[in-house]
Protein backbone atom coordinates (compact mmCIF):
# COMPACT_ATOMS: atom_id res chain seq x y z
CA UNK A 1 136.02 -104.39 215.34
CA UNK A 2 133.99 -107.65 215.77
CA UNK A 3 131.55 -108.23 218.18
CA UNK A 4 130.99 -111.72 220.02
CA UNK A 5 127.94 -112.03 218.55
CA UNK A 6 129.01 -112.45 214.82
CA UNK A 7 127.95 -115.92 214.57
CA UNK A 8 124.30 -115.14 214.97
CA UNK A 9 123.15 -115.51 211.57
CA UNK A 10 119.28 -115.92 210.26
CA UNK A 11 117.14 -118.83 211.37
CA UNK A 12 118.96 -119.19 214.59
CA UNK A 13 117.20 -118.95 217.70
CA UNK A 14 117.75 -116.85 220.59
CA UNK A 15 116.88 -115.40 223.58
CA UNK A 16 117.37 -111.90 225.42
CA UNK A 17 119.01 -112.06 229.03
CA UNK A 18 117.21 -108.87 230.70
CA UNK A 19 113.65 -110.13 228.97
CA UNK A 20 112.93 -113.96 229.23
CA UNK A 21 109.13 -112.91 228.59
CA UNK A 22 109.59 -111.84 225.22
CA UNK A 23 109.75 -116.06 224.99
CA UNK A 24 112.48 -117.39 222.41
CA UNK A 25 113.21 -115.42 218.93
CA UNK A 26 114.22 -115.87 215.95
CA UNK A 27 117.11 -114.04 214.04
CA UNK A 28 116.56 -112.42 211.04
CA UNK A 29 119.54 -110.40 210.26
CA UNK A 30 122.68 -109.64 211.52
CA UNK A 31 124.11 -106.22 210.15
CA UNK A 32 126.89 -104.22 211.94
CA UNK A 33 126.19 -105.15 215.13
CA UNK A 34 122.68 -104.73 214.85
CA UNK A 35 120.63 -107.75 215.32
CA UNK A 36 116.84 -107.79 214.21
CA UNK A 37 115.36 -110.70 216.13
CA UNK A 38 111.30 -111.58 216.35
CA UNK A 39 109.99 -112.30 219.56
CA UNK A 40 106.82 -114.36 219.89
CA UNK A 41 105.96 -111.88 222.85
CA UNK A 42 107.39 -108.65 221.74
CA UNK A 43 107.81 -108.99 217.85
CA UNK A 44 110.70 -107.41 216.24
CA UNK A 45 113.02 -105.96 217.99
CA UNK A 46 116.29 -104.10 216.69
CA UNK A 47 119.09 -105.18 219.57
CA UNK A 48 122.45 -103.91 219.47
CA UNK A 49 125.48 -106.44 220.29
CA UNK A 50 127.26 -103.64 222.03
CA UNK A 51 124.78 -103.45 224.60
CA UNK A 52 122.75 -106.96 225.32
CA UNK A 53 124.77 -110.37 224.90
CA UNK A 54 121.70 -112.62 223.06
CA UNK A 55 121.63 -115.99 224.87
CA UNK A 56 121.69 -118.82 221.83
CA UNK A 57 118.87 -121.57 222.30
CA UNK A 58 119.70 -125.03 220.99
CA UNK A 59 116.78 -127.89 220.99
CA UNK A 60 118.23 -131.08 222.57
């Protein structure tokens, strides 16, 4: 089963819905669902695409 956040891949940038703090981050890996992304404010963090929707941030 595919989650609908399969298109993150690495180098993308993102942010997290419940935690607009933790500033903009970028992907490093996306592995089963499992999304490592580093935050400037929180550092790496493990999220799972089950759980939090990551918001995609594209410069203008």
């Amino acid at each position: 089963m595919s989650s609908g956040d399969d298109f993150l891949e690495p180098g993308m940038r993102v942010a997290h819905p419940a935690h607009p703090e933790w500033g903009v981050g970028q992907v490093q890996s996306n592995i089963g669902g499992r999304v490592t992304v580093n935050f400037p404010e929180a550092g790496k963090v493990v999220i799972e695409t089950s759980r939090v929707t990551l918001l995609p941030v594209f410069d203008p």
